[in-house]
C-alpha atoms as a PDB file:
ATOM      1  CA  UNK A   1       0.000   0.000   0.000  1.00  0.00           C
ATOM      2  CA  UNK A   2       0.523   3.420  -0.996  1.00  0.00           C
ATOM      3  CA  UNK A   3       1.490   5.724   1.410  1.00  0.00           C
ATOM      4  CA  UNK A   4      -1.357   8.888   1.995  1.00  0.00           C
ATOM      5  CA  UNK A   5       1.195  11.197   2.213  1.00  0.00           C
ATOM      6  CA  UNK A   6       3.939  11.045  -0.050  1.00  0.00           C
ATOM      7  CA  UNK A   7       7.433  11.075   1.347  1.00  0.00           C
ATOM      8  CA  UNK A   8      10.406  12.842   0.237  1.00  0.00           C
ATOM      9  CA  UNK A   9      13.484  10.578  -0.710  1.00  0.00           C
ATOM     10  CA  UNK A  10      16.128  10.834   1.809  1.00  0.00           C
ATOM     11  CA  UNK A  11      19.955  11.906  -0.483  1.00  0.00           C
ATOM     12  CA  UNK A  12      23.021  10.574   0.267  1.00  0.00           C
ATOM     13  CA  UNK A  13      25.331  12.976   1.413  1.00  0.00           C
ATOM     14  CA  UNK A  14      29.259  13.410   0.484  1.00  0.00           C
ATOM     15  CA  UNK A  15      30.090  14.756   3.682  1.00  0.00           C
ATOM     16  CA  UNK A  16      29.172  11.525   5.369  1.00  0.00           C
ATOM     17  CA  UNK A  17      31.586   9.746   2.725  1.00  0.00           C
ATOM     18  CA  UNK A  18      34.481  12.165   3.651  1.00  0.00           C
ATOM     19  CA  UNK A  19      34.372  11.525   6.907  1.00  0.00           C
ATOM     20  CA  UNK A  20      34.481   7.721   6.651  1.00  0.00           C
ATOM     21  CA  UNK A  21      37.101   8.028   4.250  1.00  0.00           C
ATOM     22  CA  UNK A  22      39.291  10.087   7.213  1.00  0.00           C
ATOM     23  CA  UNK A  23      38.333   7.867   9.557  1.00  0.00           C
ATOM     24  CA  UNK A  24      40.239   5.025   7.326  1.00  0.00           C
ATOM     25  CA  UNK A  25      43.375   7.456   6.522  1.00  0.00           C
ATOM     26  CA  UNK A  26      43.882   8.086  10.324  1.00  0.00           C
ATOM     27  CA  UNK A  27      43.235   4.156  11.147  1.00  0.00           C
ATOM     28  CA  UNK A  28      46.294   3.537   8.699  1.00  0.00           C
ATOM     29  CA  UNK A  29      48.180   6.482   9.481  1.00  0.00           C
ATOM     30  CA  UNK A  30      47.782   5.785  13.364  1.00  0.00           C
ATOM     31  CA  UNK A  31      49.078   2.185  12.307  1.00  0.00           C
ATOM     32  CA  UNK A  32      51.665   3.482   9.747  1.00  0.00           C
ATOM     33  CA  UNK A  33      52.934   5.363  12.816  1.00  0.00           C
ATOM     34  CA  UNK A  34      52.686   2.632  15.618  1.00  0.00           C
ATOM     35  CA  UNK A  35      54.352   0.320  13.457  1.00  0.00           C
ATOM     36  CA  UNK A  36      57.163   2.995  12.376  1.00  0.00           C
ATOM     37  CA  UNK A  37      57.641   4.697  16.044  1.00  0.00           C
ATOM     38  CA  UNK A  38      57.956   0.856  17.674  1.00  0.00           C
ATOM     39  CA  UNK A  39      60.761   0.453  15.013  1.00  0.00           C
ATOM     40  CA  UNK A  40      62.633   3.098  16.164  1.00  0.00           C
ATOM     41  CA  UNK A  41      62.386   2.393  19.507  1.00  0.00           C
ATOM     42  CA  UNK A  42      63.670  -0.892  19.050  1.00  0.00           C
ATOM     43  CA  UNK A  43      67.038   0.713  17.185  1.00  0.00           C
ATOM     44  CA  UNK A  44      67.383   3.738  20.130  1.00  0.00           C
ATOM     45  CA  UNK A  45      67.236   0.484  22.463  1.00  0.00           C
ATOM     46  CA  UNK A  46      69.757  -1.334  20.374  1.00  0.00           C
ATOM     47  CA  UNK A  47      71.906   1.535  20.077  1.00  0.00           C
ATOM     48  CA  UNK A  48      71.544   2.714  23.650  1.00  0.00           C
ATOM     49  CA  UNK A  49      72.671  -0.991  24.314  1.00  0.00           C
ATOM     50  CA  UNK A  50      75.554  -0.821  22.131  1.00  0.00           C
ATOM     51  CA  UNK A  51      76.393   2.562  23.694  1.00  0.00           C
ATOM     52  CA  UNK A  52      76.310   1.074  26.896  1.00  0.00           C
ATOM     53  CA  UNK A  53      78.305  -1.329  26.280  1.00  0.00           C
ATOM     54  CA  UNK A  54      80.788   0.091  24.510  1.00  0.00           C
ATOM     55  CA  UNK A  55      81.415   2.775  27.901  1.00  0.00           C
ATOM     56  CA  UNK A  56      82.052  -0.575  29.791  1.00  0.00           C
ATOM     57  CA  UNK A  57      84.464  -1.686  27.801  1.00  0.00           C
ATOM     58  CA  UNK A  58      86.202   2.000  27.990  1.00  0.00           C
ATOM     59  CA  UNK A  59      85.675   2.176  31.652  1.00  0.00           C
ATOM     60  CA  UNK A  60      86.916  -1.464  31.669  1.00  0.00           C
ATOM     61  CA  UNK A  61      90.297  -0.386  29.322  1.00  0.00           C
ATOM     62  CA  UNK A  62      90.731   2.867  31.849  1.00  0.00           C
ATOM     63  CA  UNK A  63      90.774   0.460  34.956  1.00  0.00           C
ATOM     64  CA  UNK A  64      93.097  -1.665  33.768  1.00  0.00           C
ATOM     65  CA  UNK A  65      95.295   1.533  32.681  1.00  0.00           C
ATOM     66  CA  UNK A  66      95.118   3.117  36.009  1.00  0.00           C
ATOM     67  CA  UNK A  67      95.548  -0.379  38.016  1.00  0.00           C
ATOM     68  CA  UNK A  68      98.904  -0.594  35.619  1.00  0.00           C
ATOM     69  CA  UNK A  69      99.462   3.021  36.799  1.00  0.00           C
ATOM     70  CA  UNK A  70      99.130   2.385  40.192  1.00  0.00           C
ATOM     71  CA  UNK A  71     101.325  -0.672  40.092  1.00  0.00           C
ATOM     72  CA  UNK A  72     103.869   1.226  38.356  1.00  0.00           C
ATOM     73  CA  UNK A  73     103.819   3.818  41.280  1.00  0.00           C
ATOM     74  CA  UNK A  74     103.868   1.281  44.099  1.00  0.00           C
ATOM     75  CA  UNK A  75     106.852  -0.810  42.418  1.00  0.00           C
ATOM     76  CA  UNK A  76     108.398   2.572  42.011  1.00  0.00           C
ATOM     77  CA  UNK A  77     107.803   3.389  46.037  1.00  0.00           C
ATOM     78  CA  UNK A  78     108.922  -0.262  46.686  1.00  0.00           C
ATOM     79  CA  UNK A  79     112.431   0.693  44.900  1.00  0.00           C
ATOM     80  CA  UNK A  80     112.730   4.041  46.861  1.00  0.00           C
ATOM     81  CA  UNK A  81     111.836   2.028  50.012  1.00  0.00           C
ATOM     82  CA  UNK A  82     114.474  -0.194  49.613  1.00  0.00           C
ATOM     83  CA  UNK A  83     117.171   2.450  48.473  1.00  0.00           C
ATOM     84  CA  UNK A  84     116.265   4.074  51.371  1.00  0.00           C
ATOM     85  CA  UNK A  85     116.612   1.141  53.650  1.00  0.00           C
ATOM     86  CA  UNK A  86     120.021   1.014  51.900  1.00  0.00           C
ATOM     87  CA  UNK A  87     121.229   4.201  52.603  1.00  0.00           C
ATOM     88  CA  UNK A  88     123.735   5.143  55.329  1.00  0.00           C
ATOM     89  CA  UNK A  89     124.320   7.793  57.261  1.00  0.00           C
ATOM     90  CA  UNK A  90     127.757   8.704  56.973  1.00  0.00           C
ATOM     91  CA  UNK A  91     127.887  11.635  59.004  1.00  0.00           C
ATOM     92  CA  UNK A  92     128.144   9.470  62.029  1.00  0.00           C
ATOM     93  CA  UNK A  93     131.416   9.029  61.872  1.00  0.00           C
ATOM     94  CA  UNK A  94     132.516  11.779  61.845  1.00  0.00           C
ATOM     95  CA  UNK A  95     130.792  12.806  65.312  1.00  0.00           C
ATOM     96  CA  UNK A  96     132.835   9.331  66.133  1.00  0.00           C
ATOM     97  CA  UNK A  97     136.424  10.601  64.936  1.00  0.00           C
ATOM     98  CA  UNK A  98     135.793  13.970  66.776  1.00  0.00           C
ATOM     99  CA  UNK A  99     134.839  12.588  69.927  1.00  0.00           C
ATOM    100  CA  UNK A 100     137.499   9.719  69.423  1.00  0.00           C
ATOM    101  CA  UNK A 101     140.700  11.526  68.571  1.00  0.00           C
ATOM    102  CA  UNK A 102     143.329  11.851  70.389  1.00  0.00           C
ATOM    103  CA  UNK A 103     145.128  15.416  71.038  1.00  0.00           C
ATOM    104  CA  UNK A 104     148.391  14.264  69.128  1.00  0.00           C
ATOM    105  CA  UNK A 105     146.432  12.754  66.432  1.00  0.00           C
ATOM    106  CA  UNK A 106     145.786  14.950  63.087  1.00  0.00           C
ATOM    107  CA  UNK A 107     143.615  13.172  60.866  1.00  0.00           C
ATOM    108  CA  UNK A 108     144.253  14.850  57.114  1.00  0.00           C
ATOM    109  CA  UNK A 109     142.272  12.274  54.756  1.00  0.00           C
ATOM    110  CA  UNK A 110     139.100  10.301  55.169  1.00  0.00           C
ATOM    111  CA  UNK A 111     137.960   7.717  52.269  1.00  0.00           C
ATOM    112  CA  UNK A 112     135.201   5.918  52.803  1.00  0.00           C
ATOM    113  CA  UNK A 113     133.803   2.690  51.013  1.00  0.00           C
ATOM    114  CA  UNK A 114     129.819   2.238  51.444  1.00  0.00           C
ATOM    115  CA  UNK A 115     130.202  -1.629  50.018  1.00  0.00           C
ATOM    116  CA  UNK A 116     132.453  -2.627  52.867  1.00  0.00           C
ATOM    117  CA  UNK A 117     131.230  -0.417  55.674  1.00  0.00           C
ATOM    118  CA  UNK A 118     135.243   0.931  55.678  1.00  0.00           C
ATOM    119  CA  UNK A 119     136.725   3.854  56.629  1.00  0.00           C
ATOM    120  CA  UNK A 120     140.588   4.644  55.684  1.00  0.00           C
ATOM    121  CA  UNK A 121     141.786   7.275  57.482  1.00  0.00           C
ATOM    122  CA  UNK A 122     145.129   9.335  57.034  1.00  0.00           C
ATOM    123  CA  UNK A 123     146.984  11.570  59.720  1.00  0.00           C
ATOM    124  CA  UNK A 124     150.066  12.316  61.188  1.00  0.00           C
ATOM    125  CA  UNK A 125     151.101  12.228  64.679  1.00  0.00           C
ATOM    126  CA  UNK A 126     154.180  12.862  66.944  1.00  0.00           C
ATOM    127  CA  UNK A 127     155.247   9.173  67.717  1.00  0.00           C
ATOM    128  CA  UNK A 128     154.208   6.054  67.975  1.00  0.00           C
ATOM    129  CA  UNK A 129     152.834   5.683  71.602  1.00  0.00           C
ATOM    130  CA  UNK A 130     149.844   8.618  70.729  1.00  0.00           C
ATOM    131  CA  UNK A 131     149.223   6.283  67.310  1.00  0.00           C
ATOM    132  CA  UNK A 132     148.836   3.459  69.584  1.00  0.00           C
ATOM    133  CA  UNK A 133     146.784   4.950  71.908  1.00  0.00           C
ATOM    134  CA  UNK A 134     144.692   6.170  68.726  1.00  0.00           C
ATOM    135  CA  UNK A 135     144.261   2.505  68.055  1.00  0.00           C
ATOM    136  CA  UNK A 136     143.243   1.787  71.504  1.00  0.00           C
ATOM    137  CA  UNK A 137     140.541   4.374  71.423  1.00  0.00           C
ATOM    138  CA  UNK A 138     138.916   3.829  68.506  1.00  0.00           C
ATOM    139  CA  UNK A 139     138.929  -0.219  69.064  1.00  0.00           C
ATOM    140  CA  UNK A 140     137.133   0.548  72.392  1.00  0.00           C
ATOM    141  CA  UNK A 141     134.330   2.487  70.107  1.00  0.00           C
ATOM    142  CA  UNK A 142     131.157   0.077  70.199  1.00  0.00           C
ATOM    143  CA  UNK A 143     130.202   1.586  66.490  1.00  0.00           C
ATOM    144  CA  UNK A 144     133.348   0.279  64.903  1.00  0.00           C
ATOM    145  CA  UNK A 145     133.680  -3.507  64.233  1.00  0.00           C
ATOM    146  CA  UNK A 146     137.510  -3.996  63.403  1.00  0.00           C
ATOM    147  CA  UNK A 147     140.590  -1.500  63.319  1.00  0.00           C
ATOM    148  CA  UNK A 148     143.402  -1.800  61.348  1.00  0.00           C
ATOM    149  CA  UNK A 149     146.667  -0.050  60.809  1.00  0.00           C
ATOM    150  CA  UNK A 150     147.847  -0.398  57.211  1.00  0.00           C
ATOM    151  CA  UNK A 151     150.826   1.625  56.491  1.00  0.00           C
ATOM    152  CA  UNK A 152     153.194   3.973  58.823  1.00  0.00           C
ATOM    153  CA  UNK A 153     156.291   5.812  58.029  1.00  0.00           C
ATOM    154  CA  UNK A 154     157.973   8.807  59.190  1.00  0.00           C
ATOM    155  CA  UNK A 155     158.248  11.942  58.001  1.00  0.00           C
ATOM    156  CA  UNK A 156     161.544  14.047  57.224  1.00  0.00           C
ATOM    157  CA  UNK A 157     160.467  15.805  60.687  1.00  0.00           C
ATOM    158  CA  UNK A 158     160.341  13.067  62.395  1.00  0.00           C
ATOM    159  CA  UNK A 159     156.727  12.613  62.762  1.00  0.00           C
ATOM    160  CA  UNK A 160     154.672   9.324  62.120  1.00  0.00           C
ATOM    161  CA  UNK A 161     152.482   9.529  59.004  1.00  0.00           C
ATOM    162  CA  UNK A 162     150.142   6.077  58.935  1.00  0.00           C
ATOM    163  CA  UNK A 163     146.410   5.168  57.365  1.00  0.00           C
ATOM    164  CA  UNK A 164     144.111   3.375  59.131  1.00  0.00           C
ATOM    165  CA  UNK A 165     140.963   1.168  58.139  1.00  0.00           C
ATOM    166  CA  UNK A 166     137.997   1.639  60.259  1.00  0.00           C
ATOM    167  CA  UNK A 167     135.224  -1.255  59.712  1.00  0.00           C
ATOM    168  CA  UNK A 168     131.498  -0.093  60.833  1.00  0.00           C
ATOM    169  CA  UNK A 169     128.966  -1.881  61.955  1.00  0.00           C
ATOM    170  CA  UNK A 170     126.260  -1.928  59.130  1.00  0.00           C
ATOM    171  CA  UNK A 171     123.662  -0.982  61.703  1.00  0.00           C
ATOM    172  CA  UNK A 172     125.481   2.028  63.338  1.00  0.00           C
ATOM    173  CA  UNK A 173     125.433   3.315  59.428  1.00  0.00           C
ATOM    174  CA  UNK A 174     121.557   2.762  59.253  1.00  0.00           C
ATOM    175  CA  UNK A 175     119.415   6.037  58.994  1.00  0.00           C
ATOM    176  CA  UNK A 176     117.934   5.963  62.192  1.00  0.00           C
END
């Protein structure tokens, strides 16, 4: 049946075709995107990675450059240490010869030898007995290990000229 009142047809619009078609374009665009945004997260997070790992390794190469440093130093402190330990102190003996000389005794050369803890002294003196008391005194010395008289001879004035060695104990030398 026929309708009594006649109807007008309903048109189609464009407008409601333009907007579907958006809709579409920003459903693939919005995936275009998602997919291409993902991607490059994935290669920051590689590279990041990569990055990270690549500052260990540095960090790793700078350690083992400052632990060879640092070993370097300490063997280097090590060889002071023991040059140190080595050292003597020389000026000992000579607060030993000036407390330990006798009046007659004049004492004109001094050589001393580190290796053998040996002193050779030179001097001149007005006989024999003061150059045996000399002896005496400096034997009786608890700093000195051994004394011995090497050469004598006298002088066109009649005065004794000799050389003695004088042996030190290693730890009287020590730096105390």
């Amino acid at each position: 049946m026929f309708g009594i009142v006649p109807k007008e047809e309903t048109k189609k619009t464009g407008g409601l075709k333009a907007l579907l078609f958006l809709a579409v374009f920003l459903l693939i665009l919005s995936l275009v995107l998602y997919f291409w945004v993902s991607s490059s997260l994935k290669k920051a997070s590689e590279e990041i990675a990569k990055l990270e790992l690549a500052h260990n390794d540095l960090m790793s190469a700078e350690k083992i450059s400052l632990e060879k440093e640092v070993l370097n130093y300490k063997n280097k402190i090590e060889d002071f240490s023991f040059l140190v330990e080595q050292h003597l102190e020389i000026s000992g003996i000579f607060e030993v010869i000036q407390e330990t000389a006798h009046p007659k005794v004049w004492f004109t050369k001094f050589d001393f030898n580190s290796a053998q803890n040996e002193l050779k002294i030179s001097g001149e003196t007005e006989n024999f007995e003061a150059l045996g008391q000399q002896i005496i005194i400096l034997r009786s010395e608890a700093g000195i290990s051994k004394v011995n008289l090497n050469k004598t001879s006298i002088t066109k004035e009649g005065k004794i000229d000799f050389e003695i060695s004088l042996f030190f104990n290693r730890d009287f030398l020590k730096i105390k």
